[in-house]
N, C-alpha and C. Protein backbone atom coordinates (compact mmCIF):
# COMPACT_ATOMS: atom_id res chain seq x y z
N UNK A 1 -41.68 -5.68 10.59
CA UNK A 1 -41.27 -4.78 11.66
C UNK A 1 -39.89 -5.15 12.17
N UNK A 2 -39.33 -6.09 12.54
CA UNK A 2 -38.65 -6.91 12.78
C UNK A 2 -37.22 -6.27 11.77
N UNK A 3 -37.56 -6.58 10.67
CA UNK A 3 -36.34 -6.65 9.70
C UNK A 3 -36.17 -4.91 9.32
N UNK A 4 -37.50 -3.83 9.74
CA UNK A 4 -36.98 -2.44 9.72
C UNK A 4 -36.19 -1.88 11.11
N UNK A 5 -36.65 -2.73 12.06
CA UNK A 5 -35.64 -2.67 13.87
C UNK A 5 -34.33 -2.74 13.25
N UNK A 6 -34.26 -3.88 12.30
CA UNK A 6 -32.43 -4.73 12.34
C UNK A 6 -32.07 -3.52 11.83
N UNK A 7 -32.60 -2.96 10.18
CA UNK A 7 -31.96 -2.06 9.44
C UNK A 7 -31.70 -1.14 10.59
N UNK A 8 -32.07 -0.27 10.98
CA UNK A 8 -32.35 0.83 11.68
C UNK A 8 -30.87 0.31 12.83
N UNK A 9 -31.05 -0.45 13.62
CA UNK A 9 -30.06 -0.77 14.11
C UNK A 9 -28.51 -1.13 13.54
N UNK A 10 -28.54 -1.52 12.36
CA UNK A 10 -27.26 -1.44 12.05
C UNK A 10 -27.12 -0.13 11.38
N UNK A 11 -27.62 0.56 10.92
CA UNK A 11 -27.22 1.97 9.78
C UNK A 11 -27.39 3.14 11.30
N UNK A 12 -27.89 2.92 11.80
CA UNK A 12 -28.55 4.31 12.90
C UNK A 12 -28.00 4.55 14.29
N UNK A 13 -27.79 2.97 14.74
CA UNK A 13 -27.68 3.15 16.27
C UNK A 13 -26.55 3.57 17.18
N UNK A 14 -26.52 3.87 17.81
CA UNK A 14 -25.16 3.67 18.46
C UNK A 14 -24.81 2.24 19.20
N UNK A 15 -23.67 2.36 19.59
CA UNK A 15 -23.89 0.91 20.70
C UNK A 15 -24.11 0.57 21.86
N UNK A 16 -24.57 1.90 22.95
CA UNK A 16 -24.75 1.87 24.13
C UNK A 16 -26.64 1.50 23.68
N UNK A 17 -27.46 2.17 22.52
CA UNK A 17 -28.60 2.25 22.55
C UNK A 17 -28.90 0.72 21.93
N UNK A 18 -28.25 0.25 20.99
CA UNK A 18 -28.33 -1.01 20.65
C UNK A 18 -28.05 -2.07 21.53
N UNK A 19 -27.33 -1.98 22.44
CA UNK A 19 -27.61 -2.90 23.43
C UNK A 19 -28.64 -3.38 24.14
N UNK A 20 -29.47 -2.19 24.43
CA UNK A 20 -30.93 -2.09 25.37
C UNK A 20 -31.55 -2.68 24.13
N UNK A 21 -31.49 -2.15 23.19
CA UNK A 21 -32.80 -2.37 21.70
C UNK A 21 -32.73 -4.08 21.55
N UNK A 22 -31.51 -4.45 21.64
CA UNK A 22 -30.83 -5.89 21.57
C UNK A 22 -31.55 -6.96 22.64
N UNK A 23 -31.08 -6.27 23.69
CA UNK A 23 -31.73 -6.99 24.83
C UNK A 23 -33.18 -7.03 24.65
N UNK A 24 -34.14 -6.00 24.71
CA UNK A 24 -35.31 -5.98 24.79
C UNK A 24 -35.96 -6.40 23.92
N UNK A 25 -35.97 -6.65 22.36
CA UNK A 25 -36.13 -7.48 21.33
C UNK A 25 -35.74 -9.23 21.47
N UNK A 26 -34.55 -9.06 21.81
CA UNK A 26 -34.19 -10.88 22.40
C UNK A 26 -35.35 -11.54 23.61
N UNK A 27 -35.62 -10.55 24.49
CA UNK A 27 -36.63 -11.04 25.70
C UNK A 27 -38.02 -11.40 24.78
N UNK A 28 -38.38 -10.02 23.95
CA UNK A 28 -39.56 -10.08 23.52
C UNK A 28 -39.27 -11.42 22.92
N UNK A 29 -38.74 -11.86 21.86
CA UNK A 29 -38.76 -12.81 20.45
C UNK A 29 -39.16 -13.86 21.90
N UNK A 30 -38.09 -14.50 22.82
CA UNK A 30 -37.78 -15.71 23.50
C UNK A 30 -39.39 -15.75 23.95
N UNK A 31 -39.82 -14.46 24.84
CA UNK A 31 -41.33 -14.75 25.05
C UNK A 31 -42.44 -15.41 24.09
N UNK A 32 -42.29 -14.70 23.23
CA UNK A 32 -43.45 -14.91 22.16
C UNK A 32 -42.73 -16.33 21.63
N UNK A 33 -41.64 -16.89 21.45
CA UNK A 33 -41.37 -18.36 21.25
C UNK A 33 -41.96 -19.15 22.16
N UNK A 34 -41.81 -18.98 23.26
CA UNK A 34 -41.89 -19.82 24.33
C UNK A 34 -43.68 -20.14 24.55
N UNK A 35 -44.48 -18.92 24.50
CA UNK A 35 -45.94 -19.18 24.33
C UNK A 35 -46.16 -19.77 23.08
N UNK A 36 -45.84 -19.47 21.98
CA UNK A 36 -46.09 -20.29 20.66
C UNK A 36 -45.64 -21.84 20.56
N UNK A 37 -44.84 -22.51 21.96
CA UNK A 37 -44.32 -23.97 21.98
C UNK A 37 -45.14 -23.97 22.99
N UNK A 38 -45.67 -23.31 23.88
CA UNK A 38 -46.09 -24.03 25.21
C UNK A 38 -47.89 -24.15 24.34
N UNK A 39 -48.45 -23.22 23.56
CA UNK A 39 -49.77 -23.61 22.53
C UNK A 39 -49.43 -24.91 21.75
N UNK A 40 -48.22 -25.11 21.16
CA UNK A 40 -48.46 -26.39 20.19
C UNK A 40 -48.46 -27.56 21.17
N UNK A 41 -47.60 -27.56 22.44
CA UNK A 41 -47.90 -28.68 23.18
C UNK A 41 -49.11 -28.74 23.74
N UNK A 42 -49.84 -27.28 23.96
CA UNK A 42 -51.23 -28.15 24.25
C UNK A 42 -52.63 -28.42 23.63
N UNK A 43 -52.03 -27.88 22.33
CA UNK A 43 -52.47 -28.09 20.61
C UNK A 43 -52.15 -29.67 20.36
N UNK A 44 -51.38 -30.02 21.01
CA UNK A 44 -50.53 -31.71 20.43
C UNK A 44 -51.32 -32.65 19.21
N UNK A 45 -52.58 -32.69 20.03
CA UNK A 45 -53.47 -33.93 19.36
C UNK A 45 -54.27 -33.34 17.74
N UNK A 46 -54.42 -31.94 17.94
CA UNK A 46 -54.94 -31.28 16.29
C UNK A 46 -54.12 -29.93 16.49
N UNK A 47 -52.97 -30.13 15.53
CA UNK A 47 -51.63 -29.18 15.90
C UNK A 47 -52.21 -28.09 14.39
N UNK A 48 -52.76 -27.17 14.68
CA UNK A 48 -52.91 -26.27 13.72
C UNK A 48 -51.92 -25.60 12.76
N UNK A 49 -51.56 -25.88 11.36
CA UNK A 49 -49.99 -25.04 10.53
C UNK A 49 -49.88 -24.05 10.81
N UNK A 50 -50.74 -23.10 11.35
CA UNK A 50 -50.21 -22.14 11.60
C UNK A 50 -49.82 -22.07 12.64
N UNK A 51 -49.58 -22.46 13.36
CA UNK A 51 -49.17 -22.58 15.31
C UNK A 51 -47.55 -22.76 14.83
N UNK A 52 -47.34 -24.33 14.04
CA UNK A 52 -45.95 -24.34 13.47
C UNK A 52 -45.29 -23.77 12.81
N UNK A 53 -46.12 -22.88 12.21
CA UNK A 53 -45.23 -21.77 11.57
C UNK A 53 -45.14 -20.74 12.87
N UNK A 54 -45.68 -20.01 13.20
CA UNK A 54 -45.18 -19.55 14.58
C UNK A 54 -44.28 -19.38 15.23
N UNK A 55 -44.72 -20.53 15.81
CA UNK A 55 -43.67 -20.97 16.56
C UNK A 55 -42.19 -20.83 15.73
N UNK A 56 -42.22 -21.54 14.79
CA UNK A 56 -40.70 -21.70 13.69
C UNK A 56 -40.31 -20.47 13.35
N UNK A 57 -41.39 -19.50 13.36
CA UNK A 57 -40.65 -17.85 12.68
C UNK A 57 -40.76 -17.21 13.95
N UNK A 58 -41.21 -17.15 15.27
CA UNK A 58 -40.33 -16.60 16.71
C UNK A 58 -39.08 -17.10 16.57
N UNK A 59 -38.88 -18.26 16.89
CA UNK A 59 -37.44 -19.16 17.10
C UNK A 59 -36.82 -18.70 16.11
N UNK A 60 -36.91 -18.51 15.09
CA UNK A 60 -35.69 -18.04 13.59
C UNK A 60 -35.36 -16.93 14.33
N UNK A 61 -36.50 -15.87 14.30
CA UNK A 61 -36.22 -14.08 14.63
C UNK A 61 -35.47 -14.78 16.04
N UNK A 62 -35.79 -15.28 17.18
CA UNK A 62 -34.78 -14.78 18.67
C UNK A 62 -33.49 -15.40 18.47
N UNK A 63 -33.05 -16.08 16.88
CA UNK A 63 -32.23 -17.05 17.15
C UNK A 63 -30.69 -16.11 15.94
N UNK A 64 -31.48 -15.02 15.33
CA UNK A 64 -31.14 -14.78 14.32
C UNK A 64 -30.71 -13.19 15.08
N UNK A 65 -31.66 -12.71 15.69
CA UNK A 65 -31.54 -11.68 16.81
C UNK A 65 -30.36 -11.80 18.02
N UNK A 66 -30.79 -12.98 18.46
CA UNK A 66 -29.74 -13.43 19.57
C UNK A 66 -28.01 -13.01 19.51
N UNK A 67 -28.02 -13.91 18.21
CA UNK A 67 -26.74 -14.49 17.71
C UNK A 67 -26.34 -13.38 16.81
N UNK A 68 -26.67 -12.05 16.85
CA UNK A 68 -26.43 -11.02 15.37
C UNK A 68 -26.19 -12.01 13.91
N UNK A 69 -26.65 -12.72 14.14
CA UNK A 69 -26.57 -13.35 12.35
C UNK A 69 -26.62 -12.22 11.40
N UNK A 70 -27.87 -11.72 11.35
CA UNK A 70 -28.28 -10.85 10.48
C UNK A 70 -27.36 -9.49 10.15
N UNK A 71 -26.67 -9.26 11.34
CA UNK A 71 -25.72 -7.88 11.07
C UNK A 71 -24.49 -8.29 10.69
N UNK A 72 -24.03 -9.42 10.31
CA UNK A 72 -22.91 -10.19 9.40
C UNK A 72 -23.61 -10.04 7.75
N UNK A 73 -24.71 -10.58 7.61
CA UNK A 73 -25.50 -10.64 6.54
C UNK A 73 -25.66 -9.22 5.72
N UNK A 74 -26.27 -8.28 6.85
CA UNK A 74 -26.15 -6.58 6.24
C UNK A 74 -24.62 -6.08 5.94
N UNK A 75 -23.93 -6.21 6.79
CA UNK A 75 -22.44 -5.68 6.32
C UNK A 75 -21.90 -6.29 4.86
N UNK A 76 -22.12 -7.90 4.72
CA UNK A 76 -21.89 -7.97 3.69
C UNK A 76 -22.40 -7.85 2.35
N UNK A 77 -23.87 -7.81 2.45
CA UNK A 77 -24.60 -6.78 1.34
C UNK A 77 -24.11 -5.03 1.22
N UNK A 78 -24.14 -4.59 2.56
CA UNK A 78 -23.65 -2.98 2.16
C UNK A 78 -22.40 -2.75 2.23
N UNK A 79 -21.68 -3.54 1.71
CA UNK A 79 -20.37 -3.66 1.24
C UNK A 79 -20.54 -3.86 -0.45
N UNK A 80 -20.96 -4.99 -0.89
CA UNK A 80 -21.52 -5.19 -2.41
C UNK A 80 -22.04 -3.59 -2.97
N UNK A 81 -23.11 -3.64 -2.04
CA UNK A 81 -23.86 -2.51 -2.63
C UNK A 81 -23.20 -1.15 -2.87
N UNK A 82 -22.83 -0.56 -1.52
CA UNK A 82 -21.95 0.96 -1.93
C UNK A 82 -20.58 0.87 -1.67
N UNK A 83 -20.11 -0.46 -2.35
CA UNK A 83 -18.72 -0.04 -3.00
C UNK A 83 -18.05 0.82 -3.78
N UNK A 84 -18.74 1.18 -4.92
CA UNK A 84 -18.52 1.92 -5.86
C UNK A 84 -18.53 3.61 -5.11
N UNK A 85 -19.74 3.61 -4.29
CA UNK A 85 -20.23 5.10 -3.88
C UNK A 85 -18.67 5.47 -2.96
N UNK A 86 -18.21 4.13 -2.06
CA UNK A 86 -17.21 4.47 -1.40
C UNK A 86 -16.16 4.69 -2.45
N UNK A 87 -15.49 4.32 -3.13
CA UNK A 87 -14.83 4.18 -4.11
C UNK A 87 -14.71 5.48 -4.91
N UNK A 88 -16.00 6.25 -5.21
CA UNK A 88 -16.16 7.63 -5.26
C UNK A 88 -15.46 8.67 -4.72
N UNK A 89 -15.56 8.29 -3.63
CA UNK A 89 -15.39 9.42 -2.59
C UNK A 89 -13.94 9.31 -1.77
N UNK A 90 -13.75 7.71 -2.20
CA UNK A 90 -12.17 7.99 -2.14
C UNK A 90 -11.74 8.92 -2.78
N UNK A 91 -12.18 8.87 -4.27
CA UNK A 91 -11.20 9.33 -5.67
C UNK A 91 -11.69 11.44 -5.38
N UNK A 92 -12.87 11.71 -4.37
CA UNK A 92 -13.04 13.15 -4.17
C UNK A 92 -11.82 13.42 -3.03
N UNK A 93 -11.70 12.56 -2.32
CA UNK A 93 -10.68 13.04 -1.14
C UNK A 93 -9.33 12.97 -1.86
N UNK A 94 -9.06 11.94 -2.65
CA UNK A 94 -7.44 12.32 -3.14
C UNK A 94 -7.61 13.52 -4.36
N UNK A 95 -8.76 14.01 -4.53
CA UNK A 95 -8.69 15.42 -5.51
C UNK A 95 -8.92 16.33 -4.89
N UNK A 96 -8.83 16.08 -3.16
CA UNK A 96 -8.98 17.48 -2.46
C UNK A 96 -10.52 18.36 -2.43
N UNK A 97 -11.57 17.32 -3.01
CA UNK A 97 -12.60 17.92 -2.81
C UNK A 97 -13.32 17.58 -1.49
N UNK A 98 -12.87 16.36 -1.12
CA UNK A 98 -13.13 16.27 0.46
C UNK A 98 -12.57 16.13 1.69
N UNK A 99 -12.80 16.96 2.74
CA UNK A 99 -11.68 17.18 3.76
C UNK A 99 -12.66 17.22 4.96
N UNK A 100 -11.68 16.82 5.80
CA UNK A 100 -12.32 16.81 7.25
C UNK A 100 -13.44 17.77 7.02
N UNK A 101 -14.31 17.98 8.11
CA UNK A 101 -15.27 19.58 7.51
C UNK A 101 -16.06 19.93 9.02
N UNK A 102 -15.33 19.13 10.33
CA UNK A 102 -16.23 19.30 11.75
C UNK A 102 -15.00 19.97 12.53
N UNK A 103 -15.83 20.53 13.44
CA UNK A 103 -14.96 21.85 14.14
C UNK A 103 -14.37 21.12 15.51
N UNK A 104 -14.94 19.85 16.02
CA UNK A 104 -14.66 19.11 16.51
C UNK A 104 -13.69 18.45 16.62
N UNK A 105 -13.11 17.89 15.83
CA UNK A 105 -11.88 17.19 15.23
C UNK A 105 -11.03 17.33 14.35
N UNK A 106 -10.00 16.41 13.87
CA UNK A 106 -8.90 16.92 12.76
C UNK A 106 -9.33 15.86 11.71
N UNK A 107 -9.61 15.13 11.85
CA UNK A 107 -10.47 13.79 10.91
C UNK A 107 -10.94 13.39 10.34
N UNK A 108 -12.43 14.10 10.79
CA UNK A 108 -13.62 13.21 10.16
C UNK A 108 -14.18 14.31 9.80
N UNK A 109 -15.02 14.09 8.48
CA UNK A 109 -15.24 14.03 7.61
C UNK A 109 -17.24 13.81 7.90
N UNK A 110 -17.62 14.91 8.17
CA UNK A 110 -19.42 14.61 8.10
C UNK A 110 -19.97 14.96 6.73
N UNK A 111 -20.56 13.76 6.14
CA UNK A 111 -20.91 13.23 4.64
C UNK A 111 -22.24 13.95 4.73
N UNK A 112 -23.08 14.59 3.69
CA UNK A 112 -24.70 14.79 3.76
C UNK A 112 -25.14 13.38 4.57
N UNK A 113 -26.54 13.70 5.60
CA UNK A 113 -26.95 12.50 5.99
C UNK A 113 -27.93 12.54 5.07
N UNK A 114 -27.50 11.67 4.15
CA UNK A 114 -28.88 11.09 3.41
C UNK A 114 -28.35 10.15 3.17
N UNK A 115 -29.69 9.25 2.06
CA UNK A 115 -29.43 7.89 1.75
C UNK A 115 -28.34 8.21 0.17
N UNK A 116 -27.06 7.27 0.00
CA UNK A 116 -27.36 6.56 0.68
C UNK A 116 -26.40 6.41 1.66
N UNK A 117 -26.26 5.61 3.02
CA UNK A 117 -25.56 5.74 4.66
C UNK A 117 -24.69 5.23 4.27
N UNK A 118 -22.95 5.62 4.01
CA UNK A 118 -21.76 4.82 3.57
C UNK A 118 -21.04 4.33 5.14
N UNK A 119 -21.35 5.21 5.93
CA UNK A 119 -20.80 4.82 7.22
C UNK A 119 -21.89 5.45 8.37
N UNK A 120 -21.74 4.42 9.09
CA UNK A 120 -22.76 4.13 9.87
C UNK A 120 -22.67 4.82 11.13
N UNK A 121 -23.50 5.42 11.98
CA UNK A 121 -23.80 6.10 13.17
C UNK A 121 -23.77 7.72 13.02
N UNK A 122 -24.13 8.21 11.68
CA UNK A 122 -24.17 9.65 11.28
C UNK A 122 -23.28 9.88 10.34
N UNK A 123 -22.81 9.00 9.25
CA UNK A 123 -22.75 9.40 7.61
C UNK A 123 -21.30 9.89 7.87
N UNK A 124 -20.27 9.83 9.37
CA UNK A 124 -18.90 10.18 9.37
C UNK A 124 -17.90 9.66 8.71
N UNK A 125 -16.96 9.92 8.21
CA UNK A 125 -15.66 9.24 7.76
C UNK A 125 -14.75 9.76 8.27
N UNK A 126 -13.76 8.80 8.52
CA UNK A 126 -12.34 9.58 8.91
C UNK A 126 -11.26 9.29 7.56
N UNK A 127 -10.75 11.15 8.01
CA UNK A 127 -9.69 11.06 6.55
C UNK A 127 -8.49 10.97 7.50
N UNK A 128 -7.51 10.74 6.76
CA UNK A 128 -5.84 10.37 7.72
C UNK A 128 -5.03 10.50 5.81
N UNK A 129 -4.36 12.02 6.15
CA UNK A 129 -3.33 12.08 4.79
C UNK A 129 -1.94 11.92 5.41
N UNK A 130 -1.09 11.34 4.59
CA UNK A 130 0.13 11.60 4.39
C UNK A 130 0.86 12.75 3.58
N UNK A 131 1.13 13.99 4.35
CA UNK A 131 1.99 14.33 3.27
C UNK A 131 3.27 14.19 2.99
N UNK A 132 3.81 13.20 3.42
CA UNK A 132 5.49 13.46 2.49
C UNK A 132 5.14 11.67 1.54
N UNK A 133 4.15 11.53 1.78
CA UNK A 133 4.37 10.34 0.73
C UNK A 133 2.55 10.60 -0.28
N UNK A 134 1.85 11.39 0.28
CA UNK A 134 0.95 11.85 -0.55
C UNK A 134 -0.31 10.38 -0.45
N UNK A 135 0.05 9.81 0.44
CA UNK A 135 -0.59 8.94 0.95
C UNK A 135 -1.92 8.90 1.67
N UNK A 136 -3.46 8.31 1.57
CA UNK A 136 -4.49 8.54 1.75
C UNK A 136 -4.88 7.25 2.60
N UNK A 137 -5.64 7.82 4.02
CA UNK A 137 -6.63 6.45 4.60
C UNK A 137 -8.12 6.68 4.62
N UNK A 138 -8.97 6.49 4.44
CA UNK A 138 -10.24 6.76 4.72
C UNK A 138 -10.88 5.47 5.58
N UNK A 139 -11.31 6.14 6.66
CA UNK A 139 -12.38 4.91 7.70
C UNK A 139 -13.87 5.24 7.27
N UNK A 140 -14.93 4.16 6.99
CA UNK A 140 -16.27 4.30 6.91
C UNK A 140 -16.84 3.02 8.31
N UNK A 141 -17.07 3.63 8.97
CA UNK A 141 -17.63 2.61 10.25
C UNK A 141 -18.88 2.36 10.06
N UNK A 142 -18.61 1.07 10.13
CA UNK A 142 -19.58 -0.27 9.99
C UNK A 142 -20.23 -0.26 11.74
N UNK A 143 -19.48 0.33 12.69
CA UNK A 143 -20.01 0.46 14.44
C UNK A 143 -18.77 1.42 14.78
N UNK A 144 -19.94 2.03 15.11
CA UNK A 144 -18.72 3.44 15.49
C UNK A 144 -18.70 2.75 16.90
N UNK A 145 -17.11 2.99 18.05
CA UNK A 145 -17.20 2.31 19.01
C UNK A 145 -17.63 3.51 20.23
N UNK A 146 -17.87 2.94 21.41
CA UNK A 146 -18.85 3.71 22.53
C UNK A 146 -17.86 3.16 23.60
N UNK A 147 -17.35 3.90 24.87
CA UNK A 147 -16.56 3.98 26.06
C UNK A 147 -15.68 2.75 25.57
N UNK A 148 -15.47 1.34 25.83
CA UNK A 148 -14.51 0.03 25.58
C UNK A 148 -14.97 -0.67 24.86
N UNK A 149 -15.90 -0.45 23.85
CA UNK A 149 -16.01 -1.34 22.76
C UNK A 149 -15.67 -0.49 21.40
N UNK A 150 -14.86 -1.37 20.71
CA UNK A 150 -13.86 -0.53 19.67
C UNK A 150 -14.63 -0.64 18.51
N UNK A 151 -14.10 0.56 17.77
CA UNK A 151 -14.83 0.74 16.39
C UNK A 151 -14.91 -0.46 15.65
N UNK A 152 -15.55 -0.70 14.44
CA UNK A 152 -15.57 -1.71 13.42
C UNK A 152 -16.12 -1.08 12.45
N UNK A 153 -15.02 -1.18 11.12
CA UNK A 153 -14.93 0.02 10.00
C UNK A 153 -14.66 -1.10 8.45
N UNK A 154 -14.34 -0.11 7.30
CA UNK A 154 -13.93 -0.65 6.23
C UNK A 154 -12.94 0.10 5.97
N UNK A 155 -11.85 0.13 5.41
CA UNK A 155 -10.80 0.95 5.88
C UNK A 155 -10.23 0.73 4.24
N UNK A 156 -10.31 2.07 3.26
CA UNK A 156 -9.55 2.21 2.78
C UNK A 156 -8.30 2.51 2.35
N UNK A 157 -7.14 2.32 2.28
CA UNK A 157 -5.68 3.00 2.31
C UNK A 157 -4.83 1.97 1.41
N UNK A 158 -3.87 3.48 0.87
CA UNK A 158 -2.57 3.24 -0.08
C UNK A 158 -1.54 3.44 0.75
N UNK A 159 -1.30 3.84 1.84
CA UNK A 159 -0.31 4.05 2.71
C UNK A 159 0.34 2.72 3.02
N UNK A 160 1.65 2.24 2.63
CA UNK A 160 2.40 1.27 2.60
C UNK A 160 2.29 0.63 4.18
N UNK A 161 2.67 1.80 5.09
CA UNK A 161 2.94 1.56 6.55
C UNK A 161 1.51 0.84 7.02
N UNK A 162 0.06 2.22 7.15
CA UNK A 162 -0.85 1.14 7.57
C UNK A 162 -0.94 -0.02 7.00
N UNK A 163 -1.05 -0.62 6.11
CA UNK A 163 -1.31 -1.74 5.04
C UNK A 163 -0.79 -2.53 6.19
N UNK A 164 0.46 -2.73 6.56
CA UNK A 164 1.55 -3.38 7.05
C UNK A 164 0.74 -3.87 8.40
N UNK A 165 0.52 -2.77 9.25
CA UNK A 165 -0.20 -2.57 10.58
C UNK A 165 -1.71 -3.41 10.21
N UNK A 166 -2.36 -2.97 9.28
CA UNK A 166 -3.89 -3.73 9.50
C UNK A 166 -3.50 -5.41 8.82
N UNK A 167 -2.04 -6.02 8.23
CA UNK A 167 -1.84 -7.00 7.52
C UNK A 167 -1.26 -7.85 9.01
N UNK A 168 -0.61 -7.36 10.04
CA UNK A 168 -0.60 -8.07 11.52
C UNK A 168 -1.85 -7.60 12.26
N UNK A 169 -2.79 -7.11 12.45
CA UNK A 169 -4.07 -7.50 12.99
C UNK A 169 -4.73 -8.37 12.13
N UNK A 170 -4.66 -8.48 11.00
CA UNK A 170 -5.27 -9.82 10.49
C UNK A 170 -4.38 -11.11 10.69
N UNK A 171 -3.21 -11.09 10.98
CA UNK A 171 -2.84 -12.34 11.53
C UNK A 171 -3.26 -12.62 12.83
N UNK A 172 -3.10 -11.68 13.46
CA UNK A 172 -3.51 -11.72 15.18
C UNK A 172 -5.31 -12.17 15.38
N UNK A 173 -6.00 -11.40 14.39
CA UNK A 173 -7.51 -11.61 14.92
C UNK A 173 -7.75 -11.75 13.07
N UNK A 174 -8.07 -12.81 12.86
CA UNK A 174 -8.33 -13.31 11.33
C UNK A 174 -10.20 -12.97 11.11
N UNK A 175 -10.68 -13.70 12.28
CA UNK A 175 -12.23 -13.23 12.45
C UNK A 175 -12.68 -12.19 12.34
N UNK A 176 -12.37 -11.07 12.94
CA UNK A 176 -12.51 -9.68 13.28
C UNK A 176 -11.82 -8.78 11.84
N UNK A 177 -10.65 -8.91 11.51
CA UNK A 177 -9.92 -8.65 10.31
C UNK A 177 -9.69 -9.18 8.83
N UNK A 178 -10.00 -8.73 8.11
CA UNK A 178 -9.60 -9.12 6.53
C UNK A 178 -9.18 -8.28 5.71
N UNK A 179 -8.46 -8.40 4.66
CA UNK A 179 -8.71 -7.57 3.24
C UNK A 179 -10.15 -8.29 2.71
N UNK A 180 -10.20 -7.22 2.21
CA UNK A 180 -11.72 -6.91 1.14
C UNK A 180 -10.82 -7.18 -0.25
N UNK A 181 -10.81 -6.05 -0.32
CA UNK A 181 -9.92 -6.00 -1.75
C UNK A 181 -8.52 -5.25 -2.16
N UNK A 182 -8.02 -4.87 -3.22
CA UNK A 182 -6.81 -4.38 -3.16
C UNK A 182 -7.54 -2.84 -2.02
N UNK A 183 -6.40 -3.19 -1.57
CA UNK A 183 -6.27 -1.24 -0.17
C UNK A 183 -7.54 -1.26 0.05
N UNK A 184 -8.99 -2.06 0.45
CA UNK A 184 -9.42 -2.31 1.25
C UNK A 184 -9.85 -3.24 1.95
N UNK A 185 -9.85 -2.75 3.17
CA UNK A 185 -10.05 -4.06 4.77
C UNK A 185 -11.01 -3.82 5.45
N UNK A 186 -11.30 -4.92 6.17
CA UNK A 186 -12.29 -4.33 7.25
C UNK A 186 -11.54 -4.82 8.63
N UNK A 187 -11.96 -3.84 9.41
CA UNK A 187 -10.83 -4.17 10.56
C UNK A 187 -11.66 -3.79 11.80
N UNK A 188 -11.49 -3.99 13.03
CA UNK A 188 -12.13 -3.70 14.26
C UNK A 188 -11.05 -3.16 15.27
N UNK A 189 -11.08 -2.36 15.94
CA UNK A 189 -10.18 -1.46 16.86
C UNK A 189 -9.66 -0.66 16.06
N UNK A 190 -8.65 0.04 16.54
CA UNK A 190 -7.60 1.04 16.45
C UNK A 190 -6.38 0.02 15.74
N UNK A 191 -5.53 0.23 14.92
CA UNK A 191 -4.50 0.08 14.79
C UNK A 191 -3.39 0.27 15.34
């Protein structure tokens, strides 16, 4: 149950709702730790294995929950995994088969929602063309951002200029920023 919450939370949520989901999962885990240590201490003298296992798999989940371990862990599997699919759909947007397509914006780009989820919080991408250099960016968000907490994406682009721009946010914030691979990064905020 546990590990279908995490999925669900990183592919689904937003971040105002993941916060509450965050919080209220962290209380639960710490509870159910805290009764599973306060039983083995008064288990002490015939400490049953299963009490210690328990106890040891609350404490993993509130510790693994706590600390988002696990949503470092998913990003970098669904990065492995639908590389290629992204990689795809680069090569449809520079053939003009995919274009912004929401009445909403000049941008983005709403993908079928199905599996499988290339960007996260409703299957969006943002396109950004150049035309006098014929130049292409595509964003797939890894956390789409909510009122002051900023997006966190994988950011494909051949555009010389961004390159430049996301190559000083990775000096500035090395943690938060990297290249992936050739013309792609993963980056957090706005450029």
């Amino acid at each position: 149950m546990w590990a279908l919450l995490t999925l669900f939370n990183y592919y689904y949520s937003i971040p105002f709702v993941d916060a509450f989901i965050w919080l209220g999962l962290s209380l639960t885990l710490i509870i159910f730790a805290v009764i599973q240590l306060i039983k083995l201490i008064h288990e002490r003298k015939t400490i049953p294995v299963l009490r210690i296992q328990n106890a040891g798999i609350f404490i993993t989940l509130f510790l693994l929950t706590f600390f988002r371990a696990t949503d470092k862990i998913i990003e970098k599997v669904d990065w492995v995994v639908f590389y290629s699919k992204r990689s795809d759909i680069v090569k449809q947007i520079k053939n003009g088969q995919l274009n912004p397509n929401v009445s909403w914006n000049g941008f983005i780009c709403q993908l079928p929602f199905s599996f499988p989820i290339v960007s996260n919080g409703g299957n969006d991408i943002g396109i950004y063309r150049d035309k006098e250099n014929g130049s292409v960016t595509v964003e797939y968000y890894i956390s789409r951002g909510f009122i002051d907490i900023p997006s966190t994406q994988f950011i494909y682009t051949n555009d010389s200029e961004e390159i430049r721009l996301i190559e000083e946010k990775i000096k500035i914030d090395p943690a938060n920023n990297w290249r992936i691979n050739t013309n792609w990064f993963r980056s957090k905020g706005d450029l």
